[in-house]
PDB file of N, CA and C in Angstrom:
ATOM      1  N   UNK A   1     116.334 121.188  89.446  1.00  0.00           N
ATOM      2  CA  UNK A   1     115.361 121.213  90.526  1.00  0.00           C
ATOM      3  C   UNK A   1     115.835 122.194  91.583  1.00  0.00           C
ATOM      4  N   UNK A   2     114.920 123.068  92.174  1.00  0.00           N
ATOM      5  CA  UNK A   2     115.524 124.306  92.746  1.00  0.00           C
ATOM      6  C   UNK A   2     114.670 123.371  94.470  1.00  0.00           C
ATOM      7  N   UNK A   3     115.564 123.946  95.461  1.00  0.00           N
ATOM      8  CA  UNK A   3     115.208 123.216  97.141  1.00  0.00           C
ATOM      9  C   UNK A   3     113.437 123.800  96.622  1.00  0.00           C
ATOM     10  N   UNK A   4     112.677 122.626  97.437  1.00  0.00           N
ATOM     11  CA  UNK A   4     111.363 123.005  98.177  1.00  0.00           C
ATOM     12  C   UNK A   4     110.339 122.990  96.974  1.00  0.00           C
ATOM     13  N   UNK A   5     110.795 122.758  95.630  1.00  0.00           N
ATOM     14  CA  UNK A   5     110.357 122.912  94.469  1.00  0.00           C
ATOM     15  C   UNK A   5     110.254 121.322  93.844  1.00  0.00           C
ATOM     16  N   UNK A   6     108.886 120.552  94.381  1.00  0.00           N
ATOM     17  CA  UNK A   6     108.623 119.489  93.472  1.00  0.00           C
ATOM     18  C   UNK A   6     108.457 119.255  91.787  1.00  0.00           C
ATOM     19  N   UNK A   7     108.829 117.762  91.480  1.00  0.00           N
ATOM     20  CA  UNK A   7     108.301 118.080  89.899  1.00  0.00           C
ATOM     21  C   UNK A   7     107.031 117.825  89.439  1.00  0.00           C
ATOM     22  N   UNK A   8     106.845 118.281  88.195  1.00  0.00           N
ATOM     23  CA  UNK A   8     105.358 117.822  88.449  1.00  0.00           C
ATOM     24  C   UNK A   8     105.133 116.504  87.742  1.00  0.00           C
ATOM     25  N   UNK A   9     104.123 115.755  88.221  1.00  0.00           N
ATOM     26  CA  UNK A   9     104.097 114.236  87.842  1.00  0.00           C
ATOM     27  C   UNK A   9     104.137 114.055  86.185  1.00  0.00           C
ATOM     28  N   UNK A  10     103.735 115.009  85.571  1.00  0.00           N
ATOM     29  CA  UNK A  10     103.653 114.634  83.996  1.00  0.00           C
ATOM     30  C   UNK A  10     104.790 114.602  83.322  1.00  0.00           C
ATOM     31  N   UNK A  11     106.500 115.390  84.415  1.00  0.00           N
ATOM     32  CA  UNK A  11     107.594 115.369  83.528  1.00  0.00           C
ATOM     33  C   UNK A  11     108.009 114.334  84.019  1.00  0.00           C
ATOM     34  N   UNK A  12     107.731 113.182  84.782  1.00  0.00           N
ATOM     35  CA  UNK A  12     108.419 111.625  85.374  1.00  0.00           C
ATOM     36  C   UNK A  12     107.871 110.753  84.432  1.00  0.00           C
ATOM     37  N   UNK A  13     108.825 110.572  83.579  1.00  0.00           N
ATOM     38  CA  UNK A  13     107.883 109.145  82.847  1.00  0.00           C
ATOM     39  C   UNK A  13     107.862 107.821  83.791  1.00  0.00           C
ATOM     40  N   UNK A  14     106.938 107.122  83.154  1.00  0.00           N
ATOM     41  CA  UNK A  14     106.841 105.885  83.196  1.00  0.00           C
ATOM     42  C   UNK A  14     107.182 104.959  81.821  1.00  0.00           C
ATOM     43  N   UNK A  15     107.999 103.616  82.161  1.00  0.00           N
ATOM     44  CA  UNK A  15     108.184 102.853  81.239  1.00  0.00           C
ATOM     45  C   UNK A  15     106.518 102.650  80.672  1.00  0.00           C
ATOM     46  N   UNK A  16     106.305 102.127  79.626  1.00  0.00           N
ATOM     47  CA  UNK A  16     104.883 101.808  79.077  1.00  0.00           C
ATOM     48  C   UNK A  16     104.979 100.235  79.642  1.00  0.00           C
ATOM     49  N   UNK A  17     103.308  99.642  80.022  1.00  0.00           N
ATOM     50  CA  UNK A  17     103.712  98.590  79.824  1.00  0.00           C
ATOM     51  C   UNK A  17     103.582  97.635  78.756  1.00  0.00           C
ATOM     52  N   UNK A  18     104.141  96.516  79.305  1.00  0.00           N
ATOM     53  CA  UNK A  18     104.117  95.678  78.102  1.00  0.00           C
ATOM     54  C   UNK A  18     102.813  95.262  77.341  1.00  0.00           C
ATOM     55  N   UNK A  19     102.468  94.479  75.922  1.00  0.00           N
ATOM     56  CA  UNK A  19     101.440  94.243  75.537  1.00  0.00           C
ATOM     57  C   UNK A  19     101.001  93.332  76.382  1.00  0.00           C
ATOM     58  N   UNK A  20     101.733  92.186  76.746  1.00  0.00           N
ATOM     59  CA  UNK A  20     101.103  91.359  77.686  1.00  0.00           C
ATOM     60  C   UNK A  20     100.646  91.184  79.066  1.00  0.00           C
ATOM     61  N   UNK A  21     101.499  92.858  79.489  1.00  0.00           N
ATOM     62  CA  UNK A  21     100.946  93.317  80.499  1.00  0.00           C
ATOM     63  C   UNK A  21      99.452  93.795  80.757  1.00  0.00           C
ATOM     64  N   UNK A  22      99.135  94.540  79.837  1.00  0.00           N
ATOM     65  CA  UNK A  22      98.282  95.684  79.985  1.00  0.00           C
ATOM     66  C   UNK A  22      96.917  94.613  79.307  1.00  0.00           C
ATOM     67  N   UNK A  23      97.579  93.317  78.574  1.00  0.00           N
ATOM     68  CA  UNK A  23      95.955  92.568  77.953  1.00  0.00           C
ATOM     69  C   UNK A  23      95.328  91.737  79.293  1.00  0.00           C
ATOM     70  N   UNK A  24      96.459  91.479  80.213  1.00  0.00           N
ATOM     71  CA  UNK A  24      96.082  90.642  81.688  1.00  0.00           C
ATOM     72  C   UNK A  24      95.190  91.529  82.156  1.00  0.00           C
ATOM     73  N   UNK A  25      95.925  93.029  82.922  1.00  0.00           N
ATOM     74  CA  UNK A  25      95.257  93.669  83.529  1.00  0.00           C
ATOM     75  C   UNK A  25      93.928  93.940  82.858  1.00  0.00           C
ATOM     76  N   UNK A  26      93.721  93.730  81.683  1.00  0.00           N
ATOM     77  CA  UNK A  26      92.368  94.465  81.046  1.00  0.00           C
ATOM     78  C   UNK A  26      91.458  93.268  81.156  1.00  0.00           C
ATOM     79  N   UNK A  27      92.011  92.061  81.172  1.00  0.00           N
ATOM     80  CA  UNK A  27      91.274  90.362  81.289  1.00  0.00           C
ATOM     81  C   UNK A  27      90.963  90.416  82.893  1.00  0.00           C
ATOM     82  N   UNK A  28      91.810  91.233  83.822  1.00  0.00           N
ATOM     83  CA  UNK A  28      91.377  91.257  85.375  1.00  0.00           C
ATOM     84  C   UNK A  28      89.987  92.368  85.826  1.00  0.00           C
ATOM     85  N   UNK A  29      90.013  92.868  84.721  1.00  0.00           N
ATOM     86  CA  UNK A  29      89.016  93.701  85.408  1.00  0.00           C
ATOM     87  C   UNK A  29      87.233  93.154  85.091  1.00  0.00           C
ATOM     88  N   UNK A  30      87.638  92.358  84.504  1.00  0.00           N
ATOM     89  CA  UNK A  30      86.029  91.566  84.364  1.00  0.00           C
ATOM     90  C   UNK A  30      85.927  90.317  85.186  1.00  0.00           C
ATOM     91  N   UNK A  31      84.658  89.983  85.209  1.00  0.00           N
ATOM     92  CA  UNK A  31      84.181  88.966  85.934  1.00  0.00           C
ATOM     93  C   UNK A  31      84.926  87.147  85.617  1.00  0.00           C
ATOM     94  N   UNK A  32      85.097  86.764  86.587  1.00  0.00           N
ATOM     95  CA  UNK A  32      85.813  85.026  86.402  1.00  0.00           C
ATOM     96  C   UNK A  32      84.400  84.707  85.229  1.00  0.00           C
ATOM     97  N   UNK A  33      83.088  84.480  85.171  1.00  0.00           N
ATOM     98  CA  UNK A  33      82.138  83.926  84.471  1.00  0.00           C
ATOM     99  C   UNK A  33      82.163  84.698  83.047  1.00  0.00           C
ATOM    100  N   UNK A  34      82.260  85.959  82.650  1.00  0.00           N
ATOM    101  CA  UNK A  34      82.563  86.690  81.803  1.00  0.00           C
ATOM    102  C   UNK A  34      83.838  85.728  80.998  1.00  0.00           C
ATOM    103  N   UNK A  35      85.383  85.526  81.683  1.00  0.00           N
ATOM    104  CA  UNK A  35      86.429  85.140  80.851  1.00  0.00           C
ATOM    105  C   UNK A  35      86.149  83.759  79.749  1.00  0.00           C
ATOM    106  N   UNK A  36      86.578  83.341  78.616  1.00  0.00           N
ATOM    107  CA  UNK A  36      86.484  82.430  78.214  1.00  0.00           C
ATOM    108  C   UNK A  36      87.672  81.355  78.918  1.00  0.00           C
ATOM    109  N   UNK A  37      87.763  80.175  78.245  1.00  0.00           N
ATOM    110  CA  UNK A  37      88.859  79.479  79.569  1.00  0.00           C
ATOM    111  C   UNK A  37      90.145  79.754  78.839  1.00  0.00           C
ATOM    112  N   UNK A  38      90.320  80.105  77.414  1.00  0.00           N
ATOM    113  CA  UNK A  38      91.652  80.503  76.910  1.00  0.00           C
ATOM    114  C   UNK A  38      91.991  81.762  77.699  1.00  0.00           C
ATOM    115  N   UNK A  39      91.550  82.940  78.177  1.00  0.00           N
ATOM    116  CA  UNK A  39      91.281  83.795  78.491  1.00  0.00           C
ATOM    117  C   UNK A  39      91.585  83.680  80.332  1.00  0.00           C
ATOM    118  N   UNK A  40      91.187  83.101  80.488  1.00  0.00           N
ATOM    119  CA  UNK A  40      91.106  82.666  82.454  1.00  0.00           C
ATOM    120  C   UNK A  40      92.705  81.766  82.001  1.00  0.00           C
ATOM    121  N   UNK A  41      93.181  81.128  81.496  1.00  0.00           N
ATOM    122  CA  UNK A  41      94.395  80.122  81.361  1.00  0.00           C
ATOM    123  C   UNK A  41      95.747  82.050  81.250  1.00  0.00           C
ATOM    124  N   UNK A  42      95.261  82.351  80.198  1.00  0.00           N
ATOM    125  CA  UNK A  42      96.138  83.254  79.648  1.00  0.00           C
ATOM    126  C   UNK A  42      96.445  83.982  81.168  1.00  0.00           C
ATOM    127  N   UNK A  43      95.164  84.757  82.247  1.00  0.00           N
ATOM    128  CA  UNK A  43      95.449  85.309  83.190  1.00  0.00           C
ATOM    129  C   UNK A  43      96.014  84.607  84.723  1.00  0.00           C
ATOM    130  N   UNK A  44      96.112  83.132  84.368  1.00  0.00           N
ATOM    131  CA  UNK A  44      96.497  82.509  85.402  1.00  0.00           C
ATOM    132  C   UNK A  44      98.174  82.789  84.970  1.00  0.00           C
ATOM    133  N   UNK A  45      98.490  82.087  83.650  1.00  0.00           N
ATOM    134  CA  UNK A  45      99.601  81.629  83.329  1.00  0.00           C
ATOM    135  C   UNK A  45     100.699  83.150  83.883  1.00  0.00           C
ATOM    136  N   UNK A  46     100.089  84.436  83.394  1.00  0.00           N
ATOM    137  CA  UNK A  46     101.212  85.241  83.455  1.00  0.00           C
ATOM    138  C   UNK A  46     101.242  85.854  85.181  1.00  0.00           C
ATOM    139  N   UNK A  47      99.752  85.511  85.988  1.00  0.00           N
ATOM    140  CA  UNK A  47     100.227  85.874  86.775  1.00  0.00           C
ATOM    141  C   UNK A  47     101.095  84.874  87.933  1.00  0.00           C
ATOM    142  N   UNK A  48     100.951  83.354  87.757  1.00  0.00           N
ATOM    143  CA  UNK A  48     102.014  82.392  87.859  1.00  0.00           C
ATOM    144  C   UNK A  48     103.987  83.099  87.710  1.00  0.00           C
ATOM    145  N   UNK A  49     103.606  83.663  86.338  1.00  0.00           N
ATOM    146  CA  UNK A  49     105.058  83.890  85.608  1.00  0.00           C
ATOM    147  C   UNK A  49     105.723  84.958  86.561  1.00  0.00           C
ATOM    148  N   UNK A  50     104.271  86.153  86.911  1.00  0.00           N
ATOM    149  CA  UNK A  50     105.623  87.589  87.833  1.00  0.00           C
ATOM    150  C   UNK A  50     105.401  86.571  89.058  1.00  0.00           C
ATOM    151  N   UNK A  51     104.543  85.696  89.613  1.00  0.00           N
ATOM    152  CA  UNK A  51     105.023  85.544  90.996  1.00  0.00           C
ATOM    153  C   UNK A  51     106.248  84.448  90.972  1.00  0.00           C
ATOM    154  N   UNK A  52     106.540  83.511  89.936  1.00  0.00           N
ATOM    155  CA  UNK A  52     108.202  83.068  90.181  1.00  0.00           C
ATOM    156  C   UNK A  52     109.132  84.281  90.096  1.00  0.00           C
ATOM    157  N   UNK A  53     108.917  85.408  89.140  1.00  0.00           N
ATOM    158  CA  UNK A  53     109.936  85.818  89.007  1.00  0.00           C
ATOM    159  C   UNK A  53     109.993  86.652  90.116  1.00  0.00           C
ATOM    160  N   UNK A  54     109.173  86.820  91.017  1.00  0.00           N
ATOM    161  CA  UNK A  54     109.578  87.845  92.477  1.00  0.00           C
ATOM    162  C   UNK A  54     110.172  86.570  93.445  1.00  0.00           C
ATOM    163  N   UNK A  55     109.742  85.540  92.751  1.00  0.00           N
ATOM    164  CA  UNK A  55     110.272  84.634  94.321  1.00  0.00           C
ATOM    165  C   UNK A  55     111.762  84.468  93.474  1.00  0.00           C
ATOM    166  N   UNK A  56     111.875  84.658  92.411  1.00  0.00           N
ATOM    167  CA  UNK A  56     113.826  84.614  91.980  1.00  0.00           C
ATOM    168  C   UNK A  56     114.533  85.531  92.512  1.00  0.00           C
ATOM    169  N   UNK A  57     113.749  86.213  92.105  1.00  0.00           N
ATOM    170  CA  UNK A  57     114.162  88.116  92.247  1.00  0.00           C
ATOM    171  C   UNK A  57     113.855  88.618  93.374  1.00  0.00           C
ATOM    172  N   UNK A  58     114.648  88.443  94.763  1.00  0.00           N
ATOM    173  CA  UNK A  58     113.895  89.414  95.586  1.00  0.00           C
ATOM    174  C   UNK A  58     114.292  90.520  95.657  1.00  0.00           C
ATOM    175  N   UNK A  59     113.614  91.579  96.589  1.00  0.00           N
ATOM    176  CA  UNK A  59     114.664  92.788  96.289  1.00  0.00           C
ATOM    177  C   UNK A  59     115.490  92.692  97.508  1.00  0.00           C
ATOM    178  N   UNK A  60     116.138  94.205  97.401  1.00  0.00           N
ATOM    179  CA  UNK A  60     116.892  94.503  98.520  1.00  0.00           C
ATOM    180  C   UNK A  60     116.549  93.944  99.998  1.00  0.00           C
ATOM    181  N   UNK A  61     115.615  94.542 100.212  1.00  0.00           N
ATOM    182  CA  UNK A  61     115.196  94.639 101.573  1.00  0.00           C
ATOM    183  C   UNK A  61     114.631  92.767 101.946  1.00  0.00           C
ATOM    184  N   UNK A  62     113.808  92.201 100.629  1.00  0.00           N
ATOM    185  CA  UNK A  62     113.738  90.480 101.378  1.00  0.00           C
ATOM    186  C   UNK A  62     115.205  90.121 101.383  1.00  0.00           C
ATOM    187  N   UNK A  63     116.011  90.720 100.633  1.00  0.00           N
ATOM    188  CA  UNK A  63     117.688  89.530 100.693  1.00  0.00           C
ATOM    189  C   UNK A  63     117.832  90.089 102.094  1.00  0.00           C
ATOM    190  N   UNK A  64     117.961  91.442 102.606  1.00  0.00           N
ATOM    191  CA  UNK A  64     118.322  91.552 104.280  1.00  0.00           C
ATOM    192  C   UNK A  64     117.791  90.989 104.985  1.00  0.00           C
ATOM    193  N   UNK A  65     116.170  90.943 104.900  1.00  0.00           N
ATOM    194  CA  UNK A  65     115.462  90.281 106.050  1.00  0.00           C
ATOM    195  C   UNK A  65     115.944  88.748 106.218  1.00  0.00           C
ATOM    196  N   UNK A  66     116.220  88.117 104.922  1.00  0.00           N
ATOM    197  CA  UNK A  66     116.590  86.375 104.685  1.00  0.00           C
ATOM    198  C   UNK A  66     117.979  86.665 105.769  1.00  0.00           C
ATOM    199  N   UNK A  67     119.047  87.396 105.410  1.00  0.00           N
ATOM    200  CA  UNK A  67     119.715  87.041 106.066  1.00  0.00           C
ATOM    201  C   UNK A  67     119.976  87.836 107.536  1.00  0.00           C
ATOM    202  N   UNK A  68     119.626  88.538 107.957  1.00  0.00           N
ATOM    203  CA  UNK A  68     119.087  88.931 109.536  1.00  0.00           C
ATOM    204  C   UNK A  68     118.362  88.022 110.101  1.00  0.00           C
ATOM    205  N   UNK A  69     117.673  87.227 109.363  1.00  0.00           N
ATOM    206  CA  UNK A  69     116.732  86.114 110.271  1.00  0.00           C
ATOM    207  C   UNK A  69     118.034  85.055 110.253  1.00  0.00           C
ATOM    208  N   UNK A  70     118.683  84.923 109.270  1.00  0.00           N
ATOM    209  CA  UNK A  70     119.856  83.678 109.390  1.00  0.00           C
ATOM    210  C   UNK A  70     120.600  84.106 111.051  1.00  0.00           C
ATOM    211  N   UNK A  71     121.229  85.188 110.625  1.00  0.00           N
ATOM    212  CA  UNK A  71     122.192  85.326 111.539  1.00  0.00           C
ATOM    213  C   UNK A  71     120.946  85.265 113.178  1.00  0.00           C
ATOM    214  N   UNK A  72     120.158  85.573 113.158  1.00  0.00           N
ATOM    215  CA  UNK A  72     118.864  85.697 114.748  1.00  0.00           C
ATOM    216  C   UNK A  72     119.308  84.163 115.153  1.00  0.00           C
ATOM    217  N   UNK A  73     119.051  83.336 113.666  1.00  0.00           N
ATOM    218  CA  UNK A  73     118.743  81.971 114.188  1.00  0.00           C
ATOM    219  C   UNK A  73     119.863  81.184 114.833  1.00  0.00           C
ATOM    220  N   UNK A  74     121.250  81.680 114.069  1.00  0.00           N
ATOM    221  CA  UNK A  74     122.627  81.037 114.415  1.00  0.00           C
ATOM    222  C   UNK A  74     122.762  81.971 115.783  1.00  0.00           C
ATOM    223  N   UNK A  75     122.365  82.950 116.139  1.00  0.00           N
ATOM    224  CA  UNK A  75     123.003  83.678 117.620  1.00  0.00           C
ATOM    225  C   UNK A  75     122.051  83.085 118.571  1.00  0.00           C
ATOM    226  N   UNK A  76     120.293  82.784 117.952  1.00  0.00           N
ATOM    227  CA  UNK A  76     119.833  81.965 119.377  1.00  0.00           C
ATOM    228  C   UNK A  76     120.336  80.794 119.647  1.00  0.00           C
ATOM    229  N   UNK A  77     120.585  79.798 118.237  1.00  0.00           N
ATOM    230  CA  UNK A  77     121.539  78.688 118.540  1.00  0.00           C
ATOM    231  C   UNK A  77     122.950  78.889 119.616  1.00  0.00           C
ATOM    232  N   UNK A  78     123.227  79.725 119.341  1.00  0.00           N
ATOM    233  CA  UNK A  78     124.930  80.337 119.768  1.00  0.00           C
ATOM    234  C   UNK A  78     124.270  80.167 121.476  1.00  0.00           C
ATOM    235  N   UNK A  79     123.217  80.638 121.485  1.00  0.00           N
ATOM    236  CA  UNK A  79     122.642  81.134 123.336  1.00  0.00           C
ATOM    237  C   UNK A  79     122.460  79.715 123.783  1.00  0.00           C
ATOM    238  N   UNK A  80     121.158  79.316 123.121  1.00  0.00           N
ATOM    239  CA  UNK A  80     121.257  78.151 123.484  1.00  0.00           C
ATOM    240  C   UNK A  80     122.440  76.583 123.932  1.00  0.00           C
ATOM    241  N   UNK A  81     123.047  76.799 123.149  1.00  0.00           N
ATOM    242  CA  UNK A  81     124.361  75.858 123.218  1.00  0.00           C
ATOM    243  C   UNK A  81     125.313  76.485 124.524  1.00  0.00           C
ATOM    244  N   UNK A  82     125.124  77.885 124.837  1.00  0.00           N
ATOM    245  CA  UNK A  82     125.673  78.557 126.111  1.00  0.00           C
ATOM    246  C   UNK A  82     125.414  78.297 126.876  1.00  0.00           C
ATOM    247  N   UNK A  83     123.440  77.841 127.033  1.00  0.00           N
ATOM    248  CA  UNK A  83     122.680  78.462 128.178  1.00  0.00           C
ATOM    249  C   UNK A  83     122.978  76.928 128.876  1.00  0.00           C
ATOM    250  N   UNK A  84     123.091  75.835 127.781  1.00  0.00           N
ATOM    251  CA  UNK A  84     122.846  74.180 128.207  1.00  0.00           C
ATOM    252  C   UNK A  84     124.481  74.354 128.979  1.00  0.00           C
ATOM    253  N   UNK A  85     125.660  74.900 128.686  1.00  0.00           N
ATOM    254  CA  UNK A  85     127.288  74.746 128.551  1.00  0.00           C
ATOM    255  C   UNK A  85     126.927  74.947 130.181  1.00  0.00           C
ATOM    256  N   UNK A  86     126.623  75.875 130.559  1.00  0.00           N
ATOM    257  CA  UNK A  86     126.527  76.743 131.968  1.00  0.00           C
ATOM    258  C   UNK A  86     125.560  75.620 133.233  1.00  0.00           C
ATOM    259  N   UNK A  87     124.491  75.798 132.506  1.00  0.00           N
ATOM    260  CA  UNK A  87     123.859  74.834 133.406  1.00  0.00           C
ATOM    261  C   UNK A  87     124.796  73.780 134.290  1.00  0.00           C
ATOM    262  N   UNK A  88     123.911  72.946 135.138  1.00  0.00           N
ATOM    263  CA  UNK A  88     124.680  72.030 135.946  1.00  0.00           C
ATOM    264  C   UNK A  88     124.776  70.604 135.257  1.00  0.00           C
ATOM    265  N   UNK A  89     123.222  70.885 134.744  1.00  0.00           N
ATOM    266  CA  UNK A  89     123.447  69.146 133.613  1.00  0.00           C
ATOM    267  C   UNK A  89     124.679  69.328 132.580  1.00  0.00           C
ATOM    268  N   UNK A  90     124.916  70.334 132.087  1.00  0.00           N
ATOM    269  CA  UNK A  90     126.151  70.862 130.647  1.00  0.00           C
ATOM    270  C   UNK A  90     127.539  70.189 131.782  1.00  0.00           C
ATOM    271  N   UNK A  91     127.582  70.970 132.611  1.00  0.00           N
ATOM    272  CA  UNK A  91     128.697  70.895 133.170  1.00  0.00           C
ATOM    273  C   UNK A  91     129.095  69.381 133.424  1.00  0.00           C
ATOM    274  N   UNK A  92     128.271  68.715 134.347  1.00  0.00           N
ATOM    275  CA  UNK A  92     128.312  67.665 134.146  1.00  0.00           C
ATOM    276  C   UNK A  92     128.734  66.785 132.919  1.00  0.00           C
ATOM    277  N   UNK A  93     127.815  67.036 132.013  1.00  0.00           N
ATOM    278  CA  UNK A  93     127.684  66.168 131.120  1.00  0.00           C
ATOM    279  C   UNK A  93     130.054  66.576 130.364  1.00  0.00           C
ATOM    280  N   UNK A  94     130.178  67.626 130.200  1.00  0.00           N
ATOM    281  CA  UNK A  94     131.524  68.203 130.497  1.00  0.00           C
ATOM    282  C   UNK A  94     132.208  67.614 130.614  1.00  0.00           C
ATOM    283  N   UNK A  95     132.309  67.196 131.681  1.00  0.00           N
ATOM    284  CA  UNK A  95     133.733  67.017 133.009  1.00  0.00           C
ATOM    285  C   UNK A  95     133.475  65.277 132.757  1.00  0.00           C
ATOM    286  N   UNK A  96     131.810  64.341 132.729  1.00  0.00           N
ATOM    287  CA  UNK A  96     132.391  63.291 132.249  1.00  0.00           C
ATOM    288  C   UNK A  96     132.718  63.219 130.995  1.00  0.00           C
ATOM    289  N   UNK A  97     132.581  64.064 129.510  1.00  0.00           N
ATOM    290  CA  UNK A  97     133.350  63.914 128.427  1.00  0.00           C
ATOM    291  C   UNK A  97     134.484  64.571 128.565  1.00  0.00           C
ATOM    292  N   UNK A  98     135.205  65.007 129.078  1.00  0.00           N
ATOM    293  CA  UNK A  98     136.792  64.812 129.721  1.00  0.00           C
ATOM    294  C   UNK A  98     137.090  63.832 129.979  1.00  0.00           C
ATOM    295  N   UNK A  99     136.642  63.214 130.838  1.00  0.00           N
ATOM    296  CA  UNK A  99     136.919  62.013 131.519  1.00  0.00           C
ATOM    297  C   UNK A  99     137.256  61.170 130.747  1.00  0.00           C
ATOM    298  N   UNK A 100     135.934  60.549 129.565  1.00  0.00           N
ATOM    299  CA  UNK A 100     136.099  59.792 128.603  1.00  0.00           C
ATOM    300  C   UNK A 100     137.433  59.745 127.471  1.00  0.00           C
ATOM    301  N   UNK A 101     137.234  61.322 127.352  1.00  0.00           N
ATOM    302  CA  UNK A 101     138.598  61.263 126.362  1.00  0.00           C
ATOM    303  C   UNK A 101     139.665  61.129 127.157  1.00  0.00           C
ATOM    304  N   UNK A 102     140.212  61.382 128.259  1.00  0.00           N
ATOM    305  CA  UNK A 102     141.462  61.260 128.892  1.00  0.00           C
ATOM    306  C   UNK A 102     141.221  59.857 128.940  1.00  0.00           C
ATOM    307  N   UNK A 103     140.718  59.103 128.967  1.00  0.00           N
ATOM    308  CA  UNK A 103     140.772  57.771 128.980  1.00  0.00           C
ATOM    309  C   UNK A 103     140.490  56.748 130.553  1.00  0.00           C
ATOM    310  N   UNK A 104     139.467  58.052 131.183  1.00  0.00           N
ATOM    311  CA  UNK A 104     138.659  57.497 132.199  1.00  0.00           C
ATOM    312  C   UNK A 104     137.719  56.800 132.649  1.00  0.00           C
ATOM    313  N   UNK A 105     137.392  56.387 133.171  1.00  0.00           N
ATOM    314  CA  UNK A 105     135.762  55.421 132.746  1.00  0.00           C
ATOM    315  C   UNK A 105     134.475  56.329 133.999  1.00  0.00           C
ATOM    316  N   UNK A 106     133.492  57.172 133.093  1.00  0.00           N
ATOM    317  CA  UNK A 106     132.833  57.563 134.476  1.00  0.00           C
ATOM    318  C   UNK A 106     131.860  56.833 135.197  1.00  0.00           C
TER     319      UNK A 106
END
């Protein structure tokens, strides 16, 4: 490939798809009243089948988002548990669990 010089789409293959791919998509392009119910079962069942396997399989980018939202949720926790520490009720609440454990009565 020379700079500035695209390829052209006919030398990129594509995998073919599968037989059971390509008989769904051809069962999707007609009408729900058109399908017979073996036929409407067959196009439920496989499209059931890719949507578990994307919720197994996520890609890259859902595994980051899953865990960027983890860590959001443990740092607002982190704030929160700060914001109560600081306050005057935290403090309080504090100084009498000191108390308690030193073996004070508040």
């Amino acid at each position: 490939m020379k700079w500035g010089v695209r390829k052209s789409r006919s030398s990129i293959s594509k995998k073919p798809a599968s037989e059971d791919s390509s008989e769904v998509s051809a069962l999707k392009k007609k009408k729900k009243h058109e399908l017979s119910d073996k036929q409407l079962e067959r196009v439920n069942k496989r499209l059931n089948l890719e949507k578990n396997y994307n919720k197994l399989n996520p890609t890259t980018i859902k595994r980051g988002a899953i865990g960027a939202a983890a860590i959001l949720s443990t740092l607002q926790t982190a704030s929160t548990v700060y914001n109560l520490a600081t306050s005057p009720a935290g403090k309080a609440a504090i100084s009498n669990a000191r108390k308690v454990i030193e073996g004070r009565a508040a």
